[in-house]
Protein backbone atom coordinates (compact mmCIF):
# COMPACT_ATOMS: atom_id res chain seq x y z
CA UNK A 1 111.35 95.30 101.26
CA UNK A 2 110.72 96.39 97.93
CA UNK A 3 113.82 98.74 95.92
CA UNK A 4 112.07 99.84 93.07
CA UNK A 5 112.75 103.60 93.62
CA UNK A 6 115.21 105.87 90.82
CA UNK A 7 117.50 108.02 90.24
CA UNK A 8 119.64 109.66 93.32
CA UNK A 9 122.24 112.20 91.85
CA UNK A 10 122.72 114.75 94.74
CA UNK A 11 121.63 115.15 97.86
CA UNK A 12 119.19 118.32 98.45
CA UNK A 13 120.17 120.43 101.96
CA UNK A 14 117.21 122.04 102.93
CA UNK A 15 116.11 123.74 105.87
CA UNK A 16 112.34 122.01 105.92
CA UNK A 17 112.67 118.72 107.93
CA UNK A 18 109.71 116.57 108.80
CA UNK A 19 109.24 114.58 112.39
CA UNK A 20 107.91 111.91 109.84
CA UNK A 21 110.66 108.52 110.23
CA UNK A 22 109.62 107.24 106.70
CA UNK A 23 112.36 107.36 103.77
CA UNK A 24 112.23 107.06 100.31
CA UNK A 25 114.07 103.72 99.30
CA UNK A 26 117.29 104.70 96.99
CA UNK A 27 119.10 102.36 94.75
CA UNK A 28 122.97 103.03 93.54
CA UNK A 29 122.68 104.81 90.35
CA UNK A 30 126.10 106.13 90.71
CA UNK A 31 127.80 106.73 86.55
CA UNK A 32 124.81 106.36 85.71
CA UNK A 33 123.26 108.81 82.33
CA UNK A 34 120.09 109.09 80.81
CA UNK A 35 119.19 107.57 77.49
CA UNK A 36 116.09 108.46 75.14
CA UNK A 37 114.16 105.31 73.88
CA UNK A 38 111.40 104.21 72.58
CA UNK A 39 109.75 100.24 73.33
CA UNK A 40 107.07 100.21 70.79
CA UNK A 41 107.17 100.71 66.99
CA UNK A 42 106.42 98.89 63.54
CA UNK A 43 107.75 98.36 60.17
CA UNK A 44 106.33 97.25 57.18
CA UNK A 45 106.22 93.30 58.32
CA UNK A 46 103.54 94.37 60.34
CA UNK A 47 101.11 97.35 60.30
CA UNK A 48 103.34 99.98 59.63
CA UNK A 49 104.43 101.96 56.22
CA UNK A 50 107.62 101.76 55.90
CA UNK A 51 111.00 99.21 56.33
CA UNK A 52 112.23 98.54 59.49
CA UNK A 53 115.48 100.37 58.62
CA UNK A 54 113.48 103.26 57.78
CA UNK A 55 111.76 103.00 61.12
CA UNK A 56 115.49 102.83 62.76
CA UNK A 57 117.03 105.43 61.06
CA UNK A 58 113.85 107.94 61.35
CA UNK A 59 114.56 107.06 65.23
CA UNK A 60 118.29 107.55 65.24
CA UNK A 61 118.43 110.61 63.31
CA UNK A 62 115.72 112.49 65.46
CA UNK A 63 117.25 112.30 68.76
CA UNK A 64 116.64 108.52 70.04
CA UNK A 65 119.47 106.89 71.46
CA UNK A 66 117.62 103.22 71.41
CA UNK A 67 114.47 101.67 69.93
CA UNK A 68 113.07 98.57 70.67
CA UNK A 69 111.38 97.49 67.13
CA UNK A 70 107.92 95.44 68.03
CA UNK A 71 106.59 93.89 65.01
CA UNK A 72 104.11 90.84 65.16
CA UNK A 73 105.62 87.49 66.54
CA UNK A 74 109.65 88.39 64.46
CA UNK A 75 111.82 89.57 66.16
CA UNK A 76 114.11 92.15 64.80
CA UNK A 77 116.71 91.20 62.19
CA UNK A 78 120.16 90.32 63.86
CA UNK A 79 121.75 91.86 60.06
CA UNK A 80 119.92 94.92 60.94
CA UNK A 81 120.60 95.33 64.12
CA UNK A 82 124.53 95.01 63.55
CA UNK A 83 123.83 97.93 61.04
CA UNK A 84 122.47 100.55 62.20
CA UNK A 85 123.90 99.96 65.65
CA UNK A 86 126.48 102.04 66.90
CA UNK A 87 128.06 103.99 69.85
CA UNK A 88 125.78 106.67 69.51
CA UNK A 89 122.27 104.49 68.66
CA UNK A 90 121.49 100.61 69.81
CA UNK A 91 118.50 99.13 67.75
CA UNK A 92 116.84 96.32 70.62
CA UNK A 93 115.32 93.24 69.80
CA UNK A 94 111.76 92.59 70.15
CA UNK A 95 108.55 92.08 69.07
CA UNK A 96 104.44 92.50 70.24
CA UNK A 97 102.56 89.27 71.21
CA UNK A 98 99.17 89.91 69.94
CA UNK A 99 96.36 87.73 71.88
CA UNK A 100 93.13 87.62 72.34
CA UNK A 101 90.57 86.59 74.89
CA UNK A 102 87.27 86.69 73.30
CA UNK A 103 87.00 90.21 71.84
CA UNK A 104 89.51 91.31 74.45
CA UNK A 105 92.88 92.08 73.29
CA UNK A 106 95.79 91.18 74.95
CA UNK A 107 98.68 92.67 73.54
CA UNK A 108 102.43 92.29 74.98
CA UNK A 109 105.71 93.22 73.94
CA UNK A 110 108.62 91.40 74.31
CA UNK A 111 111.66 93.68 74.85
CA UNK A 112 114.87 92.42 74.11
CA UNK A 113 113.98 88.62 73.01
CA UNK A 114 115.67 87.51 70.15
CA UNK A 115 113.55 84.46 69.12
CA UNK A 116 110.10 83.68 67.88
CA UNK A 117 107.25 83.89 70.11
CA UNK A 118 103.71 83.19 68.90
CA UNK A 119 100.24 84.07 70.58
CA UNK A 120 99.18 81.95 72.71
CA UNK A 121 95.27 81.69 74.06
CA UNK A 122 93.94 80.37 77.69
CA UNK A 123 90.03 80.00 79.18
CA UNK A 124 90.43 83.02 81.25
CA UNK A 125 91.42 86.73 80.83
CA UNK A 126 93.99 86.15 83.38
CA UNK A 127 95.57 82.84 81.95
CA UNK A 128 96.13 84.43 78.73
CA UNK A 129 98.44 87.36 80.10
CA UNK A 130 100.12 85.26 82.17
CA UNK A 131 100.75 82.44 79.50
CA UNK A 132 102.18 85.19 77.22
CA UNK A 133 104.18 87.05 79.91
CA UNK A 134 105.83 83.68 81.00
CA UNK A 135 106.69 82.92 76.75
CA UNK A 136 108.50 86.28 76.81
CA UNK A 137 110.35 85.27 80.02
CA UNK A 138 111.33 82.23 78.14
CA UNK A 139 112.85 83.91 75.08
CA UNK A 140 115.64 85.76 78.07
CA UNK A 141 113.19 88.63 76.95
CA UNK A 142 110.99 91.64 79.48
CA UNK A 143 107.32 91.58 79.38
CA UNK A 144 105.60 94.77 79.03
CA UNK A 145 101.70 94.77 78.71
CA UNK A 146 100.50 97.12 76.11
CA UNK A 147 97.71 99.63 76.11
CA UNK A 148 95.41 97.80 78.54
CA UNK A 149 92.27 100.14 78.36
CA UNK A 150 92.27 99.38 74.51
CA UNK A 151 89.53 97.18 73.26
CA UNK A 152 88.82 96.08 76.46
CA UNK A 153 92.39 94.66 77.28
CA UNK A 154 93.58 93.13 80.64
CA UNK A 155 91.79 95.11 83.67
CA UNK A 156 93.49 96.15 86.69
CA UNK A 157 92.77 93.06 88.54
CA UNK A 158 93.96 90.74 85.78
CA UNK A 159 96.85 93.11 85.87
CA UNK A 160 97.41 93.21 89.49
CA UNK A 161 97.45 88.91 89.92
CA UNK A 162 99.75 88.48 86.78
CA UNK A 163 103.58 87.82 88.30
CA UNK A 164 106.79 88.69 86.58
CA UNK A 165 106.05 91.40 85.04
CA UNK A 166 106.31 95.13 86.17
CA UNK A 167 105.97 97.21 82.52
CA UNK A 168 103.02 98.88 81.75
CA UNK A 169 101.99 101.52 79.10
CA UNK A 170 100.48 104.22 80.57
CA UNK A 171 100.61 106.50 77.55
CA UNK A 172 100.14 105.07 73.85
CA UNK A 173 100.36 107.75 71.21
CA UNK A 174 98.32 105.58 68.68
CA UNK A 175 95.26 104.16 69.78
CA UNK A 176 93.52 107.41 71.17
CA UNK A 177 93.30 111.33 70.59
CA UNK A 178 96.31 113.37 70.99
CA UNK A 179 95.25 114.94 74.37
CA UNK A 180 95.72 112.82 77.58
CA UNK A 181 93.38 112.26 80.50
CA UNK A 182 91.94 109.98 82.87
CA UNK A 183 88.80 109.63 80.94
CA UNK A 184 90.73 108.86 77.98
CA UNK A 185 92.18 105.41 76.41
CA UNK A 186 95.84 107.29 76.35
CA UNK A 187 95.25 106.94 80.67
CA UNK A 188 95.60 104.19 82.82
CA UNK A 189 96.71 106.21 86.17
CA UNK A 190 93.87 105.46 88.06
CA UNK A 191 94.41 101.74 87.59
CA UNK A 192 97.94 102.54 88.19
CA UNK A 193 97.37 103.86 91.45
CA UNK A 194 95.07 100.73 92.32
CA UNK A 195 97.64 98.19 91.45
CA UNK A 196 100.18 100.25 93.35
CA UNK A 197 98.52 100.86 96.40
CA UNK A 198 97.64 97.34 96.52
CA UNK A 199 101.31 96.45 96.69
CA UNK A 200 102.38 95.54 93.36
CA UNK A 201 105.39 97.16 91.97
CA UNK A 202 104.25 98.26 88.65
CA UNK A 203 106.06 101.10 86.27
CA UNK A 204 104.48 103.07 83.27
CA UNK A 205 105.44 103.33 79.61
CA UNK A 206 104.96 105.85 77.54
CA UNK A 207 105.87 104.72 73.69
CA UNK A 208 104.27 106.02 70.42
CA UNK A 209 103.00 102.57 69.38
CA UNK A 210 104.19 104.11 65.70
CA UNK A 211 103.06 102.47 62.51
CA UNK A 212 102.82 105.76 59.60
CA UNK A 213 105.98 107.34 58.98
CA UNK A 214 106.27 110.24 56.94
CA UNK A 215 106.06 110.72 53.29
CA UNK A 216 104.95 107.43 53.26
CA UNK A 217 101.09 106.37 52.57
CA UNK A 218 99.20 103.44 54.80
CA UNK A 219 99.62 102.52 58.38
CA UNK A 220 97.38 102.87 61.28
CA UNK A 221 98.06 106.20 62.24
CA UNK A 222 100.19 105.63 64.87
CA UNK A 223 102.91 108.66 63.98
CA UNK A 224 106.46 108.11 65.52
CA UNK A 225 107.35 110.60 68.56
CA UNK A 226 104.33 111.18 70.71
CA UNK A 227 105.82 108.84 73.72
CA UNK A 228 108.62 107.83 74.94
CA UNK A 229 111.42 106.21 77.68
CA UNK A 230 113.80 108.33 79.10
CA UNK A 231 116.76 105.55 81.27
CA UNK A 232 119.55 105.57 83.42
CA UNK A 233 121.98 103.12 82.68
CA UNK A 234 126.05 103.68 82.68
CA UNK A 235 126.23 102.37 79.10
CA UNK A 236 124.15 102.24 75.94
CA UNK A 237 123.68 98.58 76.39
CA UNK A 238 120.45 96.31 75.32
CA UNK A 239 120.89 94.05 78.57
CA UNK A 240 121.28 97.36 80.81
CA UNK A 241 118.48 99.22 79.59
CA UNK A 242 115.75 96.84 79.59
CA UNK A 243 117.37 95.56 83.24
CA UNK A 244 116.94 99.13 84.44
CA UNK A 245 113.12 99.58 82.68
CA UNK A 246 112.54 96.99 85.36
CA UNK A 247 113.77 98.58 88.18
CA UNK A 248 112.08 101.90 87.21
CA UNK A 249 114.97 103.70 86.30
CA UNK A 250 113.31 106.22 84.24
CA UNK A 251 110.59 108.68 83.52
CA UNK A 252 107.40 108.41 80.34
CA UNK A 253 107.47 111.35 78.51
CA UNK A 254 104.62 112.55 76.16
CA UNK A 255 106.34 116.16 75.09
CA UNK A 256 107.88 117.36 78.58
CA UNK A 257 111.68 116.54 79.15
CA UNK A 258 113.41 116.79 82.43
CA UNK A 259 117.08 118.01 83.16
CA UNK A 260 117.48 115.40 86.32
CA UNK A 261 115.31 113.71 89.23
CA UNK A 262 117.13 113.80 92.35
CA UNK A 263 115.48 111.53 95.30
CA UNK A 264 117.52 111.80 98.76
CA UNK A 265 116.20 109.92 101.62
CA UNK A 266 112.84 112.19 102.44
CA UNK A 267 112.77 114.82 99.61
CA UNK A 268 112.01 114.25 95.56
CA UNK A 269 113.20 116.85 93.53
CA UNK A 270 112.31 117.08 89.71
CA UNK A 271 114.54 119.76 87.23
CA UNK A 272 112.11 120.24 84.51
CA UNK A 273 114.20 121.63 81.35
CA UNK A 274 112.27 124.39 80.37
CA UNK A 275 110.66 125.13 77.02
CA UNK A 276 110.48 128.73 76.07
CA UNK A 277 108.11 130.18 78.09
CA UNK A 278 105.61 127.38 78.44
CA UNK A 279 104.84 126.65 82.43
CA UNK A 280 104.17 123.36 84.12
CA UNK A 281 102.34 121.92 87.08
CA UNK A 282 104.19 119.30 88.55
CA UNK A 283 101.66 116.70 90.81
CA UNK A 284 102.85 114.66 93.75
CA UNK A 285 100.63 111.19 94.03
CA UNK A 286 100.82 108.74 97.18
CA UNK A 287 98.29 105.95 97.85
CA UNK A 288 95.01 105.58 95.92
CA UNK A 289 95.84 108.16 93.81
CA UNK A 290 96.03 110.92 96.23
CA UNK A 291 97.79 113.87 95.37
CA UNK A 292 100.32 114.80 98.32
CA UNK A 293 101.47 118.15 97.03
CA UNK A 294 101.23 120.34 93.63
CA UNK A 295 103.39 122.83 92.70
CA UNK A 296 104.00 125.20 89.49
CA UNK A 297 107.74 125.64 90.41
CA UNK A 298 110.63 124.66 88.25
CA UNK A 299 112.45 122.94 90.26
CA UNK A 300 109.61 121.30 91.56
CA UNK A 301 110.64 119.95 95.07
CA UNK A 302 108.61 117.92 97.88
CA UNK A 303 109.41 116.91 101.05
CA UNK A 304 108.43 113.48 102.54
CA UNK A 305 106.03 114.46 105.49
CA UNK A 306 103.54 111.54 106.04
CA UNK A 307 102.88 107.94 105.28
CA UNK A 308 102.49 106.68 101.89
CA UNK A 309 103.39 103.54 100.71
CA UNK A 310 104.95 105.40 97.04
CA UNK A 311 105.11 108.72 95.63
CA UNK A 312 105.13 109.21 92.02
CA UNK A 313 104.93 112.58 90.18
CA UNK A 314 103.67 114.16 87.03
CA UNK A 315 104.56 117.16 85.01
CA UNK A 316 102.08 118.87 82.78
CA UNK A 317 102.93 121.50 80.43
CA UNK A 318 100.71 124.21 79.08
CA UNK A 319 100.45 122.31 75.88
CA UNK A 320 99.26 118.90 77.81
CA UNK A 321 102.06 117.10 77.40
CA UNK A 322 103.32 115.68 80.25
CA UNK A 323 106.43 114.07 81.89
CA UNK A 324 105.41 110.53 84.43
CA UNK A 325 107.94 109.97 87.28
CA UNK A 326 107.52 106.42 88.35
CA UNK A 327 106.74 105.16 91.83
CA UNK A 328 109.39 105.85 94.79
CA UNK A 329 108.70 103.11 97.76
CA UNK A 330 109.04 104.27 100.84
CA UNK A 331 110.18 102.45 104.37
């Protein structure tokens, strides 16, 4: 039986109860707060424009309360990391794994791994995830696959055979336009829904994939705060969050923030926190992509009712940035 659900806070009474037996599966995420993050960013020893303690403190000053630094191959500088660290801001270890298959790029980070990883190249799409997915496991780090509808990168078969790893970005605020969609290379939801529905337990990223900070010429034009991690976790602690990225315990944000997601055993309830007077459309989503329920109510609430094997959500603002609630398993 799979736990890879989120985020119980309170239980919901309500007087709507379903004849469906099905449950959402809950996890203890008791002392548990949420913590703003970002998996995805570079310096100047890779493609981006500035030092990585600029890149750290342009983080920690606008609201972060953890970055995970992602240049090529290095990881992050212990030095640095001891100072700009501190009870309010953790700077993580890590760095992206940049291979290729052919023309195909297959990029991964390695979140939280503290040691040297290089590229490394097999004779099949699938063998060169896997062989880099299994290197970060080997540095103590998390995989998470990077923008895979970007220059062709790993499909959502490749995706859906490679083992051990369960990060994804959904949302990458560099190597597309600003507006998301399913047509888009910013989407990978309906490969999201594939993989899921075909029973692997997969969560989405959303990170900014920044490289050009301000006031500052070159870079890619990756600019820092399009996309983001929002995680539970009882203590700003490297080891905790990226432990709890793995068991889904957050939600992707491109612009939308949420005041709490409460799950109790057959309702989801999602406390957008509202901006001015912008409205949102919050989107229920069960098996193959279906969408269970829609609703433009803040809170947006929906009651377990028939069989699906998950239920994620997503909240779209009248700006079209949205907020990605990852995949509740039911039993």
């Amino acid at each position: 039986m799979k736990i890879c659900s989120l985020l119980p806070i309170a239980i919901l009474m309500t007087s709507c109860l379903s004849l469906f037996e099905g449950s959402f599966e809950i996890p203890d995420t008791a002392d548990m707060r949420w913590y703003k993050g970002n998996t995805h960013a570079h310096s100047s020893k890779s493609v981006g424009n500035v030092s990585a303690m600029d890149v750290a403190a342009w983080y920690k000053t606008n609201g972060y309360q953890f970055l995970v630094l992602t240049d090529d191959v290095v990881p992050s500088d212990p030095a640095l990391i001891s100072r700009i660290s501190d009870a309010t801001f953790i700077l993580i270890p890590g760095m992206e794994i940049k291979s290729y298959f052919g023309s195909r790029w297959v990029h991964t980070n390695g979140l939280n791994s503290a040691r040297e990883i290089f590229p490394q190249e097999a004779d099949t799409l699938s063998k060169t995830l896997q062989i880099n997915i299994d290197n970060i496991l080997a540095s103590k780090g998390v995989p998470q696959i990077n923008h895979p509808q970007f220059r062709e990168g790993p499909d959502k078969d490749t995706i859906l055979k490679s083992i051990n790893c369960n990060l994804m970005e959904i949302y990458n605020g560099a190597v597309g336009p600003d507006a998301a969609g399913e047509t888009g290379y910013l989407s990978t939801e309906l490969d999201w829904d594939y993989i899921l529905t075909a029973g692997k337990c997969l969560f989405g990223i959303a990170a900014d994939d920044a490289n050009t900070f301000p006031g500052n010429s070159g870079g890619y034009g990756g600019k820092p705060g399009r996309g983001w991690v929002v995680v539970r976790s009882s203590k700003l602690d490297p080891e905790e969050i990226c432990r709890n990225l793995q068991k889904g315990l957050f939600y992707a944000s491109s612009g939308v923030e949420l005041e709490d997601i409460v799950i109790a055993p057959k309702r989801m309830t999602i406390i957008i926190s509202q901006k001015e007077n912008l409205t949102y459309k919050t989107v229920f989503i069960g098996d193959n992509g279906r969408v269970l329920y829609s609703t433009k109510k803040n809170p947006a609430v929906f009651g377990l009712n028939r069989p699906t094997k998950y239920v994620r959500a997503k909240v779209t603002d009248a700006e079209g940035k949205a907020a990605w609630i990852q995949p509740i398993f039911t039993r």
